[in-house]
Protein backbone atom coordinates (compact mmCIF):
# COMPACT_ATOMS: atom_id res chain seq x y z
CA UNK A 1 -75.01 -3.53 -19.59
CA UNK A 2 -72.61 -1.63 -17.55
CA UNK A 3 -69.75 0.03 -18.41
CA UNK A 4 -67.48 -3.21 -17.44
CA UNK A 5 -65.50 -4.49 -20.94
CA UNK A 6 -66.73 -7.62 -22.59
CA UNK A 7 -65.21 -10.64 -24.51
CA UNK A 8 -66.64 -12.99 -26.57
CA UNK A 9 -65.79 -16.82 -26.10
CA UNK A 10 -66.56 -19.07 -29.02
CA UNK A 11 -66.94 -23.17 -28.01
CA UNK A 12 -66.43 -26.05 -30.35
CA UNK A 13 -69.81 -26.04 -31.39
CA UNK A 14 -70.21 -22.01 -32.62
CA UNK A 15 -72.11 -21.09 -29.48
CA UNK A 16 -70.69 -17.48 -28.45
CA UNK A 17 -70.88 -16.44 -24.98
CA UNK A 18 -70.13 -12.91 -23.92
CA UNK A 19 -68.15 -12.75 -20.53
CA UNK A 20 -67.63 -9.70 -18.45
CA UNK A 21 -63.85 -8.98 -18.26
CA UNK A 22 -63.81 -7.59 -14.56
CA UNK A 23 -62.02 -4.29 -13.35
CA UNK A 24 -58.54 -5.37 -12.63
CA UNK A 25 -55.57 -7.32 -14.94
CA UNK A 26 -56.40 -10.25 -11.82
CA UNK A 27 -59.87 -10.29 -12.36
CA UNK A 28 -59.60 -10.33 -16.20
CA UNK A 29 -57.07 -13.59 -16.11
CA UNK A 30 -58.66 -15.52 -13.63
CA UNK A 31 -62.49 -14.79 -15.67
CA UNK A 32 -60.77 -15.72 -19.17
CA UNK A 33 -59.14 -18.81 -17.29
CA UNK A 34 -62.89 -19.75 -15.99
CA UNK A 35 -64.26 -19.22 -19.74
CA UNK A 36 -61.45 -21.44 -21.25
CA UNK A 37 -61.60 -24.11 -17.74
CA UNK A 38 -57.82 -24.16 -18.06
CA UNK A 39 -54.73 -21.02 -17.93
CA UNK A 40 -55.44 -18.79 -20.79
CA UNK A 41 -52.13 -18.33 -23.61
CA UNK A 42 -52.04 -15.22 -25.32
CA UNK A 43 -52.15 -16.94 -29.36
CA UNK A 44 -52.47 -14.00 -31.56
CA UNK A 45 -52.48 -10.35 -31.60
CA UNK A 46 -54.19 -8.70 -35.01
CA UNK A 47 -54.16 -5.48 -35.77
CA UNK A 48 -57.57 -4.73 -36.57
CA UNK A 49 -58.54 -1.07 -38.06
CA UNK A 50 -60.95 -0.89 -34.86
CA UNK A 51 -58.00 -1.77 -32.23
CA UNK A 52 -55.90 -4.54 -31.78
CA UNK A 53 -57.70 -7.73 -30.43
CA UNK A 54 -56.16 -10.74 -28.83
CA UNK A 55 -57.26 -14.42 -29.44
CA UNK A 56 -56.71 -16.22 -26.12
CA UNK A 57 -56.75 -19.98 -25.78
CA UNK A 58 -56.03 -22.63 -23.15
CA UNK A 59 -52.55 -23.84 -22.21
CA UNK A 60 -53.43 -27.31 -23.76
CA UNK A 61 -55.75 -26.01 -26.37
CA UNK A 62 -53.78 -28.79 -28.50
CA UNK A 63 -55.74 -31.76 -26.60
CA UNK A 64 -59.11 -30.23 -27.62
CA UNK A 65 -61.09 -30.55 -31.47
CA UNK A 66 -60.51 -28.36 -33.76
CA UNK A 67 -62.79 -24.89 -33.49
CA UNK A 68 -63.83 -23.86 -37.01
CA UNK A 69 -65.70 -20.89 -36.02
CA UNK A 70 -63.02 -19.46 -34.06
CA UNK A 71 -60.68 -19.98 -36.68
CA UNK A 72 -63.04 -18.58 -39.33
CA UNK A 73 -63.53 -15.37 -37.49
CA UNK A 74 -59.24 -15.11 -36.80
CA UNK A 75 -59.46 -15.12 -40.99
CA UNK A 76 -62.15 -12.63 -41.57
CA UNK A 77 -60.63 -10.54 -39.12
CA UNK A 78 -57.34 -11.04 -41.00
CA UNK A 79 -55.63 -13.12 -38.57
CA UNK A 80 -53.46 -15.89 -39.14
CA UNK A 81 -55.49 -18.89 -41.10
CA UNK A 82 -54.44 -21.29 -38.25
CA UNK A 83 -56.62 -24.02 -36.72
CA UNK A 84 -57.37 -23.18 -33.76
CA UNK A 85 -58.34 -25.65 -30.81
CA UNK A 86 -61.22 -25.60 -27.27
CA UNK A 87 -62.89 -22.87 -26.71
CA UNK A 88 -61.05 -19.58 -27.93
CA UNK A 89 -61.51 -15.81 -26.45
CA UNK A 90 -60.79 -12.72 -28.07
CA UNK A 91 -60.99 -9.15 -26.54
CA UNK A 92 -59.44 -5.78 -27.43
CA UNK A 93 -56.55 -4.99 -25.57
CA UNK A 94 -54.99 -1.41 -24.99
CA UNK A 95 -51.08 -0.48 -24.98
CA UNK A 96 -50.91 -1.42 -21.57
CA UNK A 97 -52.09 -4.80 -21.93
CA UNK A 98 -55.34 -4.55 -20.34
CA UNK A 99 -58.60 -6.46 -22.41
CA UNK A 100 -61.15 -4.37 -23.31
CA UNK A 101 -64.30 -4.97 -25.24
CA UNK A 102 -63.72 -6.75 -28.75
CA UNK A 103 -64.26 -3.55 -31.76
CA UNK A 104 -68.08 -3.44 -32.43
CA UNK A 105 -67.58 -4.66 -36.09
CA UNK A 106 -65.55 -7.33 -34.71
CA UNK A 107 -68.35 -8.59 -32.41
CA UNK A 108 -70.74 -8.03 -35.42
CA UNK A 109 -68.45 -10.53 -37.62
CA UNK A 110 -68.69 -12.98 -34.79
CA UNK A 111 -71.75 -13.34 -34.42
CA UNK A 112 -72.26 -13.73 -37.81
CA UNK A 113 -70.20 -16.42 -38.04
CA UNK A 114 -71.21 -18.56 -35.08
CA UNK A 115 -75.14 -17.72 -35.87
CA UNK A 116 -74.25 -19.81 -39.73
CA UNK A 117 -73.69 -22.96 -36.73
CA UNK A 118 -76.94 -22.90 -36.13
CA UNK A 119 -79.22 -20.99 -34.46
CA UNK A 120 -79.63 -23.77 -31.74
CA UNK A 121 -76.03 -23.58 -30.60
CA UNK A 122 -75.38 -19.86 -31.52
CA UNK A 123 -76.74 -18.17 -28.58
CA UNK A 124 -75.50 -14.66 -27.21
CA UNK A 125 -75.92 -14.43 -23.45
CA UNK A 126 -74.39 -12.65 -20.68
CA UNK A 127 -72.49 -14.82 -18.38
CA UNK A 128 -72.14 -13.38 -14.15
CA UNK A 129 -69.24 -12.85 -13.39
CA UNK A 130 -68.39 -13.58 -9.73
CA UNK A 131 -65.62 -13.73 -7.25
């Protein structure tokens, strides 16, 4: 792995992806707006004892099921208990605004979480990112 910062993405179905944020604020909204397939909405900012993280869903994250692993991971990382819809991304995030990679025991709780979906759907893999 490079030095590039990561995010997680969590689908529906508890599989968690880990995306490559890119090196510039462009890059990092137009890969999170690939990851969701629609613009990305800033839905929550926690403030984590690791950093503060951002949960990032789609624009229309209302028309899409329910996503009970991404909403059990915004509780165990003492976010809002909200239901949270589509697929749902969640980084660090400095000061400035810019993502960075999600807090190590963030990532741990994660993947945690998703691999109780089952071990089928709950898959950790590196997606390219690409221009």
């Amino acid at each position: 792995m490079t030095d590039q910062p990561h995010a997680i993405c969590i689908d529906i179905t508890g599989a968690l992806r880990e995306i490559p944020l890119g090196d510039t604020p462009r890059d990092q909204a137009r890969i999170v707006s690939r990851a969701l397939l629609d613009a990305p909405a800033v839905i929550h900012r926690l403030d984590h004892p690791d950093g503060v993280i951002v949960i990032i869903g789609s624009k229309n994250r209302d028309q899409h099921q329910s996503n009970l692993y991404a909403s059990l991971l915004s509780r165990s990382l003492e976010g809002p208990v909200e239901d949270l819809h589509g697929p749902v991304v969640f980084a660090g995030v400095t000061s400035t605004d810019r993502l960075v990679s999600l807090p190590d025991r963030a990532l741990a709780e994660a993947q945690k979480i998703c691999a109780k979906a089952s071990p089928a759907t709950c898959r950790d893999t590196n997606e390219k990112g690409t221009s």
